[in-house]
Protein backbone atom coordinates (compact mmCIF):
# COMPACT_ATOMS: atom_id res chain seq x y z
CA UNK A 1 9.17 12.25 8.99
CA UNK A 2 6.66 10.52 7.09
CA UNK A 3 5.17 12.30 4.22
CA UNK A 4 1.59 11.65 3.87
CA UNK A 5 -0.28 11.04 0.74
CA UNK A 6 -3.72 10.78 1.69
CA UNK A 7 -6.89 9.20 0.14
CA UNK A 8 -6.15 7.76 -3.26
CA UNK A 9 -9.17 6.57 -5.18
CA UNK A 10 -8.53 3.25 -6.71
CA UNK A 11 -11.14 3.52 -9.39
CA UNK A 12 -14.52 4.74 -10.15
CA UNK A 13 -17.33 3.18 -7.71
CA UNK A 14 -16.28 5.35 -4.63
CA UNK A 15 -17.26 8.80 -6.68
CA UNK A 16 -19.86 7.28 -7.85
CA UNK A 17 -21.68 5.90 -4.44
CA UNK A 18 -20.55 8.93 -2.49
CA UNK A 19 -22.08 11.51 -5.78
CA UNK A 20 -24.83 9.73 -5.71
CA UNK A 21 -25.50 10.15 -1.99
CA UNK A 22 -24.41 13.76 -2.28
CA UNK A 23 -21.96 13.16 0.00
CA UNK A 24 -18.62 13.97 -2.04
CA UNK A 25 -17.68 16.15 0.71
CA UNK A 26 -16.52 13.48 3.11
CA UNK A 27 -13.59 12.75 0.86
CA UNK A 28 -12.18 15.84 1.75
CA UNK A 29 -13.21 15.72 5.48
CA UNK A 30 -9.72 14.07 6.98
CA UNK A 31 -8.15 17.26 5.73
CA UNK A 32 -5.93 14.92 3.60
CA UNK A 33 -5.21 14.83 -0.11
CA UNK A 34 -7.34 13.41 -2.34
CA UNK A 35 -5.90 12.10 -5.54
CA UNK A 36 -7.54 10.66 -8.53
CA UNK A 37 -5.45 9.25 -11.29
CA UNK A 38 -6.81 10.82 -14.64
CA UNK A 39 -8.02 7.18 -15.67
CA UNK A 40 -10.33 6.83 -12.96
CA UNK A 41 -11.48 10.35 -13.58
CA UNK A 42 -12.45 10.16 -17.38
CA UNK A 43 -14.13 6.31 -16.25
CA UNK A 44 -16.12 8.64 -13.89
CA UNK A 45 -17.11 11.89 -16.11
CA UNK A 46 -17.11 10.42 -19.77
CA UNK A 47 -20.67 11.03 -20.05
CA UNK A 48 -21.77 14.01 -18.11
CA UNK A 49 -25.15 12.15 -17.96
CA UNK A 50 -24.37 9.63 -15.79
CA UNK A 51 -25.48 9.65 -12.27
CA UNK A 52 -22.83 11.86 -10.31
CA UNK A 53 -20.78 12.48 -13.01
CA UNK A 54 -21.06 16.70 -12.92
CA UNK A 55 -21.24 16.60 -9.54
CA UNK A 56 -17.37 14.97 -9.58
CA UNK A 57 -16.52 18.07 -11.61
CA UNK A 58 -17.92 20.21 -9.82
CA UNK A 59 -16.72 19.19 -6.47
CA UNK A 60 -13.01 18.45 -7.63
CA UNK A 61 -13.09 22.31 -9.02
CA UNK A 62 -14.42 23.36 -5.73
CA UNK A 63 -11.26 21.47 -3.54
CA UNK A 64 -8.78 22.25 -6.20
CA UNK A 65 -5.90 22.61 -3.65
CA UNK A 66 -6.50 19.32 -1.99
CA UNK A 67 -8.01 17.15 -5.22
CA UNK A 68 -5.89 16.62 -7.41
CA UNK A 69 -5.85 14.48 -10.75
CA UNK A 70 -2.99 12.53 -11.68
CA UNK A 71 -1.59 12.66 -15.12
CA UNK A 72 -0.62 8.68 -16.36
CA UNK A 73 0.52 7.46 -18.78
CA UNK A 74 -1.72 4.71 -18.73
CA UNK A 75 -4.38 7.40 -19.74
CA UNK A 76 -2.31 9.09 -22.13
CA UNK A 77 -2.06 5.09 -23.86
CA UNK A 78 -5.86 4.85 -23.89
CA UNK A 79 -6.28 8.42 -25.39
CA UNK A 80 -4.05 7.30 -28.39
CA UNK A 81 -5.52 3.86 -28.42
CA UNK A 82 -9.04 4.85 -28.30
CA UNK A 83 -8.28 7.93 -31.10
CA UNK A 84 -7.66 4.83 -33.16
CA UNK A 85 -10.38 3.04 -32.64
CA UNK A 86 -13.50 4.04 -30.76
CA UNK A 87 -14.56 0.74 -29.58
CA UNK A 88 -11.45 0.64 -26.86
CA UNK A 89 -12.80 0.44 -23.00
CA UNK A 90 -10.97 1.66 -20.07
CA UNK A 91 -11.66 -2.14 -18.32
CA UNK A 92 -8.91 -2.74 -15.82
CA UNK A 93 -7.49 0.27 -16.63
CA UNK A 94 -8.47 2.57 -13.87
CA UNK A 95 -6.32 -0.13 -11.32
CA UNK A 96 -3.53 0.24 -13.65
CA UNK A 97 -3.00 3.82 -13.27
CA UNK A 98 -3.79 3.16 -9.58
CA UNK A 99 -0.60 1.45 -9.40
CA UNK A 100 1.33 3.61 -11.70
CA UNK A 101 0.09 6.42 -8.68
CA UNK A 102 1.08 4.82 -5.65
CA UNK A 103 4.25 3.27 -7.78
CA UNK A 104 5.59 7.12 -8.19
CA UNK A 105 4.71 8.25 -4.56
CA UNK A 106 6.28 5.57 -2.96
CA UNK A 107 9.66 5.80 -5.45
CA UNK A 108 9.73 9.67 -4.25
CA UNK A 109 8.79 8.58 -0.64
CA UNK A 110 9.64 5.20 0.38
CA UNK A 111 7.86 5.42 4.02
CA UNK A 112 4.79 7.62 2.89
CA UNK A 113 1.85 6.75 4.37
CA UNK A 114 -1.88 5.76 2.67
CA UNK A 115 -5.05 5.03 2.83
CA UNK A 116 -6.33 3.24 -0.78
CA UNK A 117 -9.99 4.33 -1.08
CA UNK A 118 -12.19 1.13 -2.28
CA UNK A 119 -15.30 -0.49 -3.03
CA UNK A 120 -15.18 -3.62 -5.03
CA UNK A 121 -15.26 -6.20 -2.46
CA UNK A 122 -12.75 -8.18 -4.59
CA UNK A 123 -10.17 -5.59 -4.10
CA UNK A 124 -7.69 -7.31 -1.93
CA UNK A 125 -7.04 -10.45 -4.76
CA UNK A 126 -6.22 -7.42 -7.18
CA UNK A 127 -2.12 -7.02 -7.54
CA UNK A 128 -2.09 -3.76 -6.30
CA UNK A 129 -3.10 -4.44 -2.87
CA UNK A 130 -1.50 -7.84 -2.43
CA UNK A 131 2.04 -6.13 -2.31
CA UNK A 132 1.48 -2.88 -0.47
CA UNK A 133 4.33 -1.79 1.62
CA UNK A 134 3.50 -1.30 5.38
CA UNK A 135 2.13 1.94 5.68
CA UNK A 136 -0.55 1.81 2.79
CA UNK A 137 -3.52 0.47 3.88
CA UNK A 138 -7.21 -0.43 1.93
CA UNK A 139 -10.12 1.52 3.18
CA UNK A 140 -13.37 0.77 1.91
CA UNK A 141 -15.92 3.83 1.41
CA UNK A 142 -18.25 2.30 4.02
CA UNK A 143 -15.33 2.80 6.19
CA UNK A 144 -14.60 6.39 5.67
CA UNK A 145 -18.33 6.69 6.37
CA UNK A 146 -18.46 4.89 9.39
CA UNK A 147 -15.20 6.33 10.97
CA UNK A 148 -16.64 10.23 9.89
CA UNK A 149 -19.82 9.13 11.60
CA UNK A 150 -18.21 7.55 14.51
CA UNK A 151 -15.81 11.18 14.82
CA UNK A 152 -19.21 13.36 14.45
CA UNK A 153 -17.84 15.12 10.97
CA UNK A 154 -21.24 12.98 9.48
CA UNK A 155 -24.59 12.76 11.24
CA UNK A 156 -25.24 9.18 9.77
CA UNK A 157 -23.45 7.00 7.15
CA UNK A 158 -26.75 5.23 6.75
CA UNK A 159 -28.55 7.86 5.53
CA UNK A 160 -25.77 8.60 3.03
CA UNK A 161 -26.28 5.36 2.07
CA UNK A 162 -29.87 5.58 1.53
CA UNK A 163 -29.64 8.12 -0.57
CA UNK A 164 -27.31 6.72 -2.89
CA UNK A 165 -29.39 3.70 -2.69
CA UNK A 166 -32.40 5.55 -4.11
CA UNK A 167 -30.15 6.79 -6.88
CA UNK A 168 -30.12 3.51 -8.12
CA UNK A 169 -26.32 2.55 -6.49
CA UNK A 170 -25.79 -0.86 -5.17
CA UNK A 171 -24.33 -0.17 -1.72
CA UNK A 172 -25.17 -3.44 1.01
CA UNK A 173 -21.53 -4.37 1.29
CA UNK A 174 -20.90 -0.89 2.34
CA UNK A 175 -23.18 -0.60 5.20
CA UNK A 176 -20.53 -3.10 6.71
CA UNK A 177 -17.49 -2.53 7.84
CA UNK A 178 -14.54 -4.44 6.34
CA UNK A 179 -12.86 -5.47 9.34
CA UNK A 180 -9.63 -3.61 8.25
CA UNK A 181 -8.44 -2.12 11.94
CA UNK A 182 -4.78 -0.93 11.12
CA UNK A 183 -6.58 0.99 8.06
CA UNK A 184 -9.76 2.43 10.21
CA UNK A 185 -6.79 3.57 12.63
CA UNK A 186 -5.28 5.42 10.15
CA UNK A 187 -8.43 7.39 9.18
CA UNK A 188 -9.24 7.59 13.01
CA UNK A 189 -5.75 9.52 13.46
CA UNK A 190 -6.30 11.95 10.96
CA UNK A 191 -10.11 12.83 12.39
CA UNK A 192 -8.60 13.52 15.81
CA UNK A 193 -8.06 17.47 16.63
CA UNK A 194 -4.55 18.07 16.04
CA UNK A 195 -4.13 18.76 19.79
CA UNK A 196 -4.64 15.47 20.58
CA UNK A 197 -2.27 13.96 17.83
CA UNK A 198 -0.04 16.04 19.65
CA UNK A 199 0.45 18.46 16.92
């Protein structure tokens, strides 16, 4: 039996877009679990200023049983390196403690299954997607919109969208869809009422 591991945030931009369109909620909407390596958590809530940075707080204090941030030890390195010197960025890091993630899940479960939460559209050329073992699949956030929609958990991705548009996020590429079936399948099977999985 398959474990599964749920939505794992591969770095920053999908907190951001879906804070900004006040739409954190539909990260927890699959009923999966949502993990955030600590990286990509500081890169999002560094400066509490920052557009959707408190809101991330707040909301992963609010799902505490099924958000979870992951302790690395690619954080841990920055925390030392940056006590050092201040001048240190987290560039690049947030995929590396991706990887160091998905690395320990699949060493304790070899057939778990995945869906990598994305936005950058250059996300498949990165290292960590290239090798992915079957069952772990990229999933864009304009997907996870589209598929909520499509299941009726979301009145409109669109207007999501909008509204993280007029909070000054950049979000064209993810009124598309990325084209990714096997992954939108995944989602899909989680959205369905357990009766119909079977279950």
């Amino acid at each position: 039996m398959t474990r599964r591991l749920g939505l794992l945030v591969t770095d920053a931009s999908p907190l951001i877009t879906l804070a900004a369109g006040e739409a954190l909620e539909c990260l927890t909407m699959p009923g999966l679990r949502v993990l955030i390596p600590d990286m990509v958590y500081f890169e999002v809530t560094q400066d509490l200023a920052r557009t959707g940075a408190e809101d991330v707080v707040q909301w992963a204090r609010r799902h505490s049983g099924q958000v979870e941030v992951v302790v690395t030890s690619t954080f841990a390195e920055f925390q030392v390196l940056r006590a050092a010197d201040r001048r240190v960025r987290s560039k690049g890091r947030g995929e590396l403690s991706t990887l160091e993630v998905l690395n320990a899940e699949i060493d304790r479960d070899p057939d778990l299954e995945a869906l990598l939460l994305y936005e950058d559209n250059d996300v498949r050329s990165r290292r960590f997607v290239r090798g992915l073992p079957e069952r772990v699949m990229a999933l864009s956030t304009g997907d996870l919109l589209h598929e909520l929609e499509a299941a009726g958990r979301i009145q409109s991705a669109d207007r999501i969208l909008d509204v993280a548009a007029g909070n000054e996020r950049d979000v064209p590429q993810q009124r598309l869809t990325s084209g990714d079936r096997e992954a939108q399948e995944m989602l899909r099977t989680h959205l369905r009422p357990a009766k119909s999985r079977g279950e």
